[in-house]
C-alpha atoms as a PDB file:
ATOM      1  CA  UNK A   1      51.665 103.936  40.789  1.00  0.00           C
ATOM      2  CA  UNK A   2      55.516 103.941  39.447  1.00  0.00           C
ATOM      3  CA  UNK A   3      57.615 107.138  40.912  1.00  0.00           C
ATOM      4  CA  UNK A   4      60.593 107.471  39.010  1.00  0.00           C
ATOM      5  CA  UNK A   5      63.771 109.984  39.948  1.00  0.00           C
ATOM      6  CA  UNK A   6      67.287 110.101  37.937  1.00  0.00           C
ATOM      7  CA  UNK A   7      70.563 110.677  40.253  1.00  0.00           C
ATOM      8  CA  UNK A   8      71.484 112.995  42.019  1.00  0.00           C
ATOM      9  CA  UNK A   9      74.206 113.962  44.523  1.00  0.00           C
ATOM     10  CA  UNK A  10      73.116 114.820  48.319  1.00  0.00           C
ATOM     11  CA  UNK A  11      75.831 117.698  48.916  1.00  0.00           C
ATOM     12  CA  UNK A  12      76.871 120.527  47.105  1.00  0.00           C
ATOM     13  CA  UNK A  13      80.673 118.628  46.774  1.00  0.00           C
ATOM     14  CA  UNK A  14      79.150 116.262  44.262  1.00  0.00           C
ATOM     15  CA  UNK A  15      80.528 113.045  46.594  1.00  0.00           C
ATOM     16  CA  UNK A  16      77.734 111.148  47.565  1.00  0.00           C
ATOM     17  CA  UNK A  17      75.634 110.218  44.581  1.00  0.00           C
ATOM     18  CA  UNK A  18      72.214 108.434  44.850  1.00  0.00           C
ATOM     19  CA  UNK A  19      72.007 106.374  41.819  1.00  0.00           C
ATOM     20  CA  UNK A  20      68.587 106.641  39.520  1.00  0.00           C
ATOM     21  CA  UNK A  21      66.082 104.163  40.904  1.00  0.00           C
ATOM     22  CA  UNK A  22      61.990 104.113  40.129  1.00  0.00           C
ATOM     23  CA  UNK A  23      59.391 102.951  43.048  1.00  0.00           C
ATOM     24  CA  UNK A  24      56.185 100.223  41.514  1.00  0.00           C
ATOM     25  CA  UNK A  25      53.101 100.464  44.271  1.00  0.00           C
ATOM     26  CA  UNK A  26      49.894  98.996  44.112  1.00  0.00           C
ATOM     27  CA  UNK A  27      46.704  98.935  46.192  1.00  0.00           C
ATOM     28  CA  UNK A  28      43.148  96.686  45.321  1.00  0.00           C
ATOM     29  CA  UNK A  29      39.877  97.998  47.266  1.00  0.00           C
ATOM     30  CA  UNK A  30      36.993  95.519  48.079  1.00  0.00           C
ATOM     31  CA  UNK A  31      33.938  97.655  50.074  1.00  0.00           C
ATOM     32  CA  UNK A  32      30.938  95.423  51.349  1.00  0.00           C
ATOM     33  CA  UNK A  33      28.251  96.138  49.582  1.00  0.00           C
ATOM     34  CA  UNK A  34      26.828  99.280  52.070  1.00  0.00           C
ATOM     35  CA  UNK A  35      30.259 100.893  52.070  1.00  0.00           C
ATOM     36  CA  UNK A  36      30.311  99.906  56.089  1.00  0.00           C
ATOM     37  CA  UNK A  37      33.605  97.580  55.448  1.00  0.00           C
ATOM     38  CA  UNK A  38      35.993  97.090  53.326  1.00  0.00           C
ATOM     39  CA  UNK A  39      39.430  94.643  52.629  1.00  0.00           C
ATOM     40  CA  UNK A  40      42.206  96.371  50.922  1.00  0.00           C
ATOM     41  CA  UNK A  41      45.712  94.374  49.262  1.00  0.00           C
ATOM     42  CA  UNK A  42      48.674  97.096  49.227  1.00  0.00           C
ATOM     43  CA  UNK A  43      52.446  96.180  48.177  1.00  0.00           C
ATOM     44  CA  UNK A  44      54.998  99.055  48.063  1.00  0.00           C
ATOM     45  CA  UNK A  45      58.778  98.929  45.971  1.00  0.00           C
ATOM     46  CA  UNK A  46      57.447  96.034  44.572  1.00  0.00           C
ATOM     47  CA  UNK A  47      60.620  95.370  42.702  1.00  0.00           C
ATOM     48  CA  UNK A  48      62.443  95.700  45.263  1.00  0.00           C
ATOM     49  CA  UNK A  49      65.047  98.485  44.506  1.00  0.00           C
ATOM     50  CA  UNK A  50      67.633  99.638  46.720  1.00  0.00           C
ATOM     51  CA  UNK A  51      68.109 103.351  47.792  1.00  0.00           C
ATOM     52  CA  UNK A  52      69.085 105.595  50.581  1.00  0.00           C
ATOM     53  CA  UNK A  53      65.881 107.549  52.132  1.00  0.00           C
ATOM     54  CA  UNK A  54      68.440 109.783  54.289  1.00  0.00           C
ATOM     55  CA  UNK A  55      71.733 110.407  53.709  1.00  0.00           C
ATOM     56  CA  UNK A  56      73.811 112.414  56.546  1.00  0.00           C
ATOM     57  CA  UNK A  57      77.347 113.809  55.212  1.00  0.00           C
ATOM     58  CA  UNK A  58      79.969 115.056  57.730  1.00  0.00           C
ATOM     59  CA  UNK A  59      83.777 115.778  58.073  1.00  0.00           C
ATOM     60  CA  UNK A  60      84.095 112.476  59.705  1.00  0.00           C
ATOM     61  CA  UNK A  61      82.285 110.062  57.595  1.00  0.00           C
ATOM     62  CA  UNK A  62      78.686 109.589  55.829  1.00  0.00           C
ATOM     63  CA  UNK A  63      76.117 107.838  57.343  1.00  0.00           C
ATOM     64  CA  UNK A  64      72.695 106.524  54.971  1.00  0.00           C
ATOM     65  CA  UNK A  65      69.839 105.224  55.799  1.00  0.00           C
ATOM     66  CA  UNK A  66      68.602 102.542  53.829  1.00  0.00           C
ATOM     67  CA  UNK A  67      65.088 103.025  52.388  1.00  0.00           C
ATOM     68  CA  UNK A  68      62.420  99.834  52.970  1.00  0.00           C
ATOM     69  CA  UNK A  69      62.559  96.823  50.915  1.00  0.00           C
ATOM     70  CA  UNK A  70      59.391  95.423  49.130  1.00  0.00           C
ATOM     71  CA  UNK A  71      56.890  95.257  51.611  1.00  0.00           C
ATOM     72  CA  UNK A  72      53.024  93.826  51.562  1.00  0.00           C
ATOM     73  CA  UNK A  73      50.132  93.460  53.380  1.00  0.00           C
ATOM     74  CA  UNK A  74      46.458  93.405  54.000  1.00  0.00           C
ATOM     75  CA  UNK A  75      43.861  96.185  55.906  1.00  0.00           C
ATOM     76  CA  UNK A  76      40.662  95.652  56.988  1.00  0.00           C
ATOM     77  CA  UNK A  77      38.604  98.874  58.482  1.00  0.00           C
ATOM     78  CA  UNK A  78      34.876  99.817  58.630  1.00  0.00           C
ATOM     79  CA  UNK A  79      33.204 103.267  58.529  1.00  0.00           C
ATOM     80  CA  UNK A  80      30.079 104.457  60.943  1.00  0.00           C
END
């Protein structure tokens, strides 16, 4: 999936500006033949963009949170 957003500011003052920034994730399936188990391949932000996921604006200074870099992994789970 891509998610794409253009900027926008995170107060009404127009001060702190999140720049535009779009979000590549992908996920690959494998189920066992029986649909009992199955192996799954996930990677998120895959290129790796950097953006706030919070941003906290006060009269005494902003504070952001940094959202998660690229990330990847691997799941395993079965169904009864």
């Amino acid at each position: 999936t891509y998610f794409y957003t253009d900027s926008y500011y995170w107060e009404p003052d127009n001060r702190v500006e999140q720049d535009a920034y779009g979000l590549l994730n992908a996920q690959v399936k494998w189920t066992a033949p029986g649909e009992n188990y199955y192996v799954r391949v996930f990677g998120r932000n895959l290129t790796d963009e950097e953006y706030f996921s919070q941003v906290t604006v006060t009269n005494t200074g902003d504070l952001g949170g940094a959202a998660p870099p690229r990330t990847y992994g691997i799941g395993v789970g079965c169904t009864f």
